[in-house]
N, C-alpha and C. Protein backbone atom coordinates (compact mmCIF):
# COMPACT_ATOMS: atom_id res chain seq x y z
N UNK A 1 -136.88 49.36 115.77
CA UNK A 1 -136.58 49.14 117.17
C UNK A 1 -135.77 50.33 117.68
N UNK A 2 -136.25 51.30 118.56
CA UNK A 2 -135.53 52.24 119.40
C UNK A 2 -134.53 51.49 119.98
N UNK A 3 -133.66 52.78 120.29
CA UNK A 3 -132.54 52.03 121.66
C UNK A 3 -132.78 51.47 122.79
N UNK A 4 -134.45 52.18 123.25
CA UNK A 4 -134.20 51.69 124.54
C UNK A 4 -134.69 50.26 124.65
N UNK A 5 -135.51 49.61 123.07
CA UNK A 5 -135.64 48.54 122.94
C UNK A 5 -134.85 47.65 122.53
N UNK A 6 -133.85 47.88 122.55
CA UNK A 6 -132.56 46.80 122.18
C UNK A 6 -132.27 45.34 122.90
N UNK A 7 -131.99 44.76 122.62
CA UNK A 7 -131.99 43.51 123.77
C UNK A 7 -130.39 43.19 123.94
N UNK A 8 -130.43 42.58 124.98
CA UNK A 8 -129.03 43.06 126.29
C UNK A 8 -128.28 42.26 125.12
N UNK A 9 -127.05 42.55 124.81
CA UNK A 9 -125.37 42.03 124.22
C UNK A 9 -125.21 40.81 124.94
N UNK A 10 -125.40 39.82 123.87
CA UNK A 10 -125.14 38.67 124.34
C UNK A 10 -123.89 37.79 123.24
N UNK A 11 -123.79 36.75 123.76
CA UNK A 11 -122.63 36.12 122.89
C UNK A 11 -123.96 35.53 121.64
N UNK A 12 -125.00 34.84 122.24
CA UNK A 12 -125.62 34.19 120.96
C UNK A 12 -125.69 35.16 119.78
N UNK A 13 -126.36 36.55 120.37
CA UNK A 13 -126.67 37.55 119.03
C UNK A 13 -125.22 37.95 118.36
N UNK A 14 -124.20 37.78 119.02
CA UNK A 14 -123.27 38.09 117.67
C UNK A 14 -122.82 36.72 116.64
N UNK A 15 -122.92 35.60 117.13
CA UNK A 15 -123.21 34.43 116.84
C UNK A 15 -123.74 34.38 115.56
N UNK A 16 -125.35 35.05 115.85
CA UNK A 16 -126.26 34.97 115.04
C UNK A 16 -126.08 36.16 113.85
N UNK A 17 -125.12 37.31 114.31
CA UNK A 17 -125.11 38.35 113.52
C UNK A 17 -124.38 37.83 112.05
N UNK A 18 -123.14 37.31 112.61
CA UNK A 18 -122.50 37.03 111.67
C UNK A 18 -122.70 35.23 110.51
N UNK A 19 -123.55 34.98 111.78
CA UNK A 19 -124.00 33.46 110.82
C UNK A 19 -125.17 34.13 109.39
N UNK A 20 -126.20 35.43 110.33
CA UNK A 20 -126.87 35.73 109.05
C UNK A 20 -126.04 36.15 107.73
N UNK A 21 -124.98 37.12 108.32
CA UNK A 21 -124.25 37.45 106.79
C UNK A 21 -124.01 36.46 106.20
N UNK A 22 -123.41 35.41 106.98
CA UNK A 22 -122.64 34.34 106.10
C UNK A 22 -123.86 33.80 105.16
N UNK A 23 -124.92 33.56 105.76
CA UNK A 23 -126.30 33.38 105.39
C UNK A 23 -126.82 33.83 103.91
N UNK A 24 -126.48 35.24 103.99
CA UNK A 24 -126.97 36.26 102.91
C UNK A 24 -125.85 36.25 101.52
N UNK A 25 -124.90 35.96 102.13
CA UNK A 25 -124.08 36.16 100.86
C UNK A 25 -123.91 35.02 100.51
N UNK A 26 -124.22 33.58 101.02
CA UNK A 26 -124.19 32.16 100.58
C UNK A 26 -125.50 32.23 99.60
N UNK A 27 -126.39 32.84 99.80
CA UNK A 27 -127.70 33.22 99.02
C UNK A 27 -129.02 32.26 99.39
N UNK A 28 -128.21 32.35 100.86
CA UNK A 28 -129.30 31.35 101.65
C UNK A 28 -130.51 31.88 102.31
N UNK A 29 -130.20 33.10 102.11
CA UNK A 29 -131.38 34.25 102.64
C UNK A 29 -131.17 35.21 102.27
N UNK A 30 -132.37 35.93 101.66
CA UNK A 30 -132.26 37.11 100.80
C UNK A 30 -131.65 38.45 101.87
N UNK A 31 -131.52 39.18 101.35
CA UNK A 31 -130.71 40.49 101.76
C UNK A 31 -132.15 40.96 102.65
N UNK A 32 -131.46 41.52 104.05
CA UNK A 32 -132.95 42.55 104.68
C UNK A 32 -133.23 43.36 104.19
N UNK A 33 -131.89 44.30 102.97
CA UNK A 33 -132.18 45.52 102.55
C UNK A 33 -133.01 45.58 101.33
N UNK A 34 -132.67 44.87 100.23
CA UNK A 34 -133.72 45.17 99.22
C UNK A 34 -134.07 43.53 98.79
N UNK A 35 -134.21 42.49 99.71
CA UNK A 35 -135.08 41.28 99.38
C UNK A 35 -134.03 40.71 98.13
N UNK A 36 -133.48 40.88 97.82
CA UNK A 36 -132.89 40.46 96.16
C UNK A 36 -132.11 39.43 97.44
N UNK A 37 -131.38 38.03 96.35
CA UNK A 37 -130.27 37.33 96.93
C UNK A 37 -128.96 37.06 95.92
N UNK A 38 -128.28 37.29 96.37
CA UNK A 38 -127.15 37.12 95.41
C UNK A 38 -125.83 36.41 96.47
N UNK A 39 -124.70 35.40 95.58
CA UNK A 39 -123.97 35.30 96.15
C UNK A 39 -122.22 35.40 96.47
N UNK A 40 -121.68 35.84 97.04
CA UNK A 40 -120.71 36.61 97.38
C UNK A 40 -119.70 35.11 97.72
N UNK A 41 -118.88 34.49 97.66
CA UNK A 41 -118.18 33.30 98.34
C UNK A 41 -117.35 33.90 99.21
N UNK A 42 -116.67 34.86 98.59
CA UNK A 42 -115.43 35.73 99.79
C UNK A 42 -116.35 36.63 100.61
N UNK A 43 -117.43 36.79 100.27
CA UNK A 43 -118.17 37.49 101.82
C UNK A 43 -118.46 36.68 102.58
N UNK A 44 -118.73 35.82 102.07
CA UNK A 44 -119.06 34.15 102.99
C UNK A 44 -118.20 33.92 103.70
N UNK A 45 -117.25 33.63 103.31
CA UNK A 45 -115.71 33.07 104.08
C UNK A 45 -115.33 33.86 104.71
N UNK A 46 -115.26 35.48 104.85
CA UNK A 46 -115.20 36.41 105.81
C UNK A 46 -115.63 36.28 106.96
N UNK A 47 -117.38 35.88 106.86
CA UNK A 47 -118.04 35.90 108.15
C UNK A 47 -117.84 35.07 108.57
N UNK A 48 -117.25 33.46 108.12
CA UNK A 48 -117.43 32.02 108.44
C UNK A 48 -116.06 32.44 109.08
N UNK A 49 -114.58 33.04 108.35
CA UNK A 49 -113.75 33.09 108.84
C UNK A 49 -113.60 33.76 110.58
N UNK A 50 -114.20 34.57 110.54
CA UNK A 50 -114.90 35.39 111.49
C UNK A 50 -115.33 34.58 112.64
N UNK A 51 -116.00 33.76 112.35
CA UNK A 51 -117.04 32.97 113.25
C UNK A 51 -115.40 32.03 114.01
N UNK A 52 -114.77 31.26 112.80
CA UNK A 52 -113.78 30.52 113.19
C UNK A 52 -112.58 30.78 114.16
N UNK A 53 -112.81 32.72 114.15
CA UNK A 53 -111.71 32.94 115.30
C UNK A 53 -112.37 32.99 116.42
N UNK A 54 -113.64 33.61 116.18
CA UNK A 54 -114.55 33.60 117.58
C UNK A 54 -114.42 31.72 118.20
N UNK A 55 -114.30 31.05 117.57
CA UNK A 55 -114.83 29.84 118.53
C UNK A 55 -113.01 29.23 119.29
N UNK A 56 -112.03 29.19 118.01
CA UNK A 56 -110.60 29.36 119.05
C UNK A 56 -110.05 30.18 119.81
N UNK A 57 -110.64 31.70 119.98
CA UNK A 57 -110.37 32.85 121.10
C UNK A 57 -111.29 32.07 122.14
N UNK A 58 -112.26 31.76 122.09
CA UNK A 58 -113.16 31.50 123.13
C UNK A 58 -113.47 29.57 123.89
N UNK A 59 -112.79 28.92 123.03
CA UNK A 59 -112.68 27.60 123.34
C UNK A 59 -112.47 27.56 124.73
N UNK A 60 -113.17 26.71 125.74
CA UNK A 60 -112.97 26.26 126.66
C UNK A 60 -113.85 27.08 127.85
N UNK A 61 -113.93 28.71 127.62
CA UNK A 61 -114.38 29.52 128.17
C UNK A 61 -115.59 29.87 127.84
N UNK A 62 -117.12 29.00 127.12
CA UNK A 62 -117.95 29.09 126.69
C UNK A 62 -119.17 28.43 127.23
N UNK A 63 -120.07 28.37 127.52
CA UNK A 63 -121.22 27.66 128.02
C UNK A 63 -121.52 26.73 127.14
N UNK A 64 -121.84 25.56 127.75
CA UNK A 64 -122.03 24.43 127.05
C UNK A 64 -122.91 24.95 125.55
N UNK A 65 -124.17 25.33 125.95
CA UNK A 65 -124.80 26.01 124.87
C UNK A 65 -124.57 27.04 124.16
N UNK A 66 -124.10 28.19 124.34
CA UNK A 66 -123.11 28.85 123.53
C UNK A 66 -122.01 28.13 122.64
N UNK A 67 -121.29 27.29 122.77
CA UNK A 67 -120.54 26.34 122.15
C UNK A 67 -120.99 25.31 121.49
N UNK A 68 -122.28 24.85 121.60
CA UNK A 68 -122.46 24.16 121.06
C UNK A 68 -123.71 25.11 119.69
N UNK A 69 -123.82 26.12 120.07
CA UNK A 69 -124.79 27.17 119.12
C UNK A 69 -123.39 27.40 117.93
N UNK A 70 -122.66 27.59 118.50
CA UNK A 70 -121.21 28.59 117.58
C UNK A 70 -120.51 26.98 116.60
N UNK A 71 -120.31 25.82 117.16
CA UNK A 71 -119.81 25.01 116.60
C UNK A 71 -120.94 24.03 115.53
N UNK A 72 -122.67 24.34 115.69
CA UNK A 72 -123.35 23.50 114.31
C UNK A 72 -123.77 25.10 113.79
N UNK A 73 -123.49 26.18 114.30
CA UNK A 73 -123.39 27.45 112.56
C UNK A 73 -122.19 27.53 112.00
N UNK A 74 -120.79 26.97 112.42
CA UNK A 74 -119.95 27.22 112.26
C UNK A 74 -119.97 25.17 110.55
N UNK A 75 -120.63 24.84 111.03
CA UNK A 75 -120.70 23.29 110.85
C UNK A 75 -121.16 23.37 109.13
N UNK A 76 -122.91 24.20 109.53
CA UNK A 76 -123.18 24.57 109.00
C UNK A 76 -123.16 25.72 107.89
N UNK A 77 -122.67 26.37 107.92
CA UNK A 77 -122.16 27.71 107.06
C UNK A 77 -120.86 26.81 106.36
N UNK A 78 -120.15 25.74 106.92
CA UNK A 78 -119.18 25.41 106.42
C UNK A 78 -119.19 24.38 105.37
N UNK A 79 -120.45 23.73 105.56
CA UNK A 79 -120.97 22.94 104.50
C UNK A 79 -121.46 23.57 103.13
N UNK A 80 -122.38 24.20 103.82
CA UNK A 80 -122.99 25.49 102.84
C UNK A 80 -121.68 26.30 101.68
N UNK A 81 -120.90 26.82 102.63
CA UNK A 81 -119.41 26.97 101.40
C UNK A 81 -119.20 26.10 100.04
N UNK A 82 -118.78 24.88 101.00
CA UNK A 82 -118.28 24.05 99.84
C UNK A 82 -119.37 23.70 99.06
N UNK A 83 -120.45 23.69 99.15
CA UNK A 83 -121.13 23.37 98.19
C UNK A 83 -121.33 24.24 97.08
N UNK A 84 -121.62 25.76 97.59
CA UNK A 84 -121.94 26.80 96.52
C UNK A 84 -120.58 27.24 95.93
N UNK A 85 -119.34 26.88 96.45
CA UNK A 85 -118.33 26.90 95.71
C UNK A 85 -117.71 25.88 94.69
N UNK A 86 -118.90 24.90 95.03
CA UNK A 86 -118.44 23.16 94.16
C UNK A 86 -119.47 23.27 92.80
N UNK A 87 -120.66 24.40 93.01
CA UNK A 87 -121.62 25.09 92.00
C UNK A 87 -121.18 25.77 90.64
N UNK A 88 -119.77 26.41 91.61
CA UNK A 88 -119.30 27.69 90.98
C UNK A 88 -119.80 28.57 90.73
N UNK A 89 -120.82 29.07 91.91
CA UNK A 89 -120.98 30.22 92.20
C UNK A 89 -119.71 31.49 91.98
């Protein structure tokens, strides 16, 4: 994708940026770079942590749907934790 094909900065795509990491290093989706999956718990909790300041900086000041996108990945990724950490991953 060129620059000039980029699509406009929105709140969902960073949303989504950081739900994929959390994604990739939970080993819930393989890596874009070389397909392999492996899993990381403190890279996880980074992005999840991540996600968790985005939704109390932004509480109240969010579109219904934006807030409600950020609070079931936030739901989700958070379930996903405890489980692959209850694995012992």
């Amino acid at each position: 994708m060129s620059e000039e094909e980029l699509p406009e900065a929105r709140f969902e795509h960073l949303v989504m940026q950081l739900y994929t990491q959390a994604a990739i290093a939970l080993g819930e989706m393989p890596s874009p770079v070389d397909g392999a999956t492996e899993i990381s718990l403190p890279r996880a909790r980074f992005s999840i942590d991540l996600l968790g300041i985005l939704e109390a900086k932004t509480r109240g000041t969010l579109e219904e749907s934006e807030s409600e996108m950020l609070t079931q990945a936030l739901q989700h990724l958070r379930m996903a934790w405890v489980r692959r950490s209850h694995d012992g991953a």
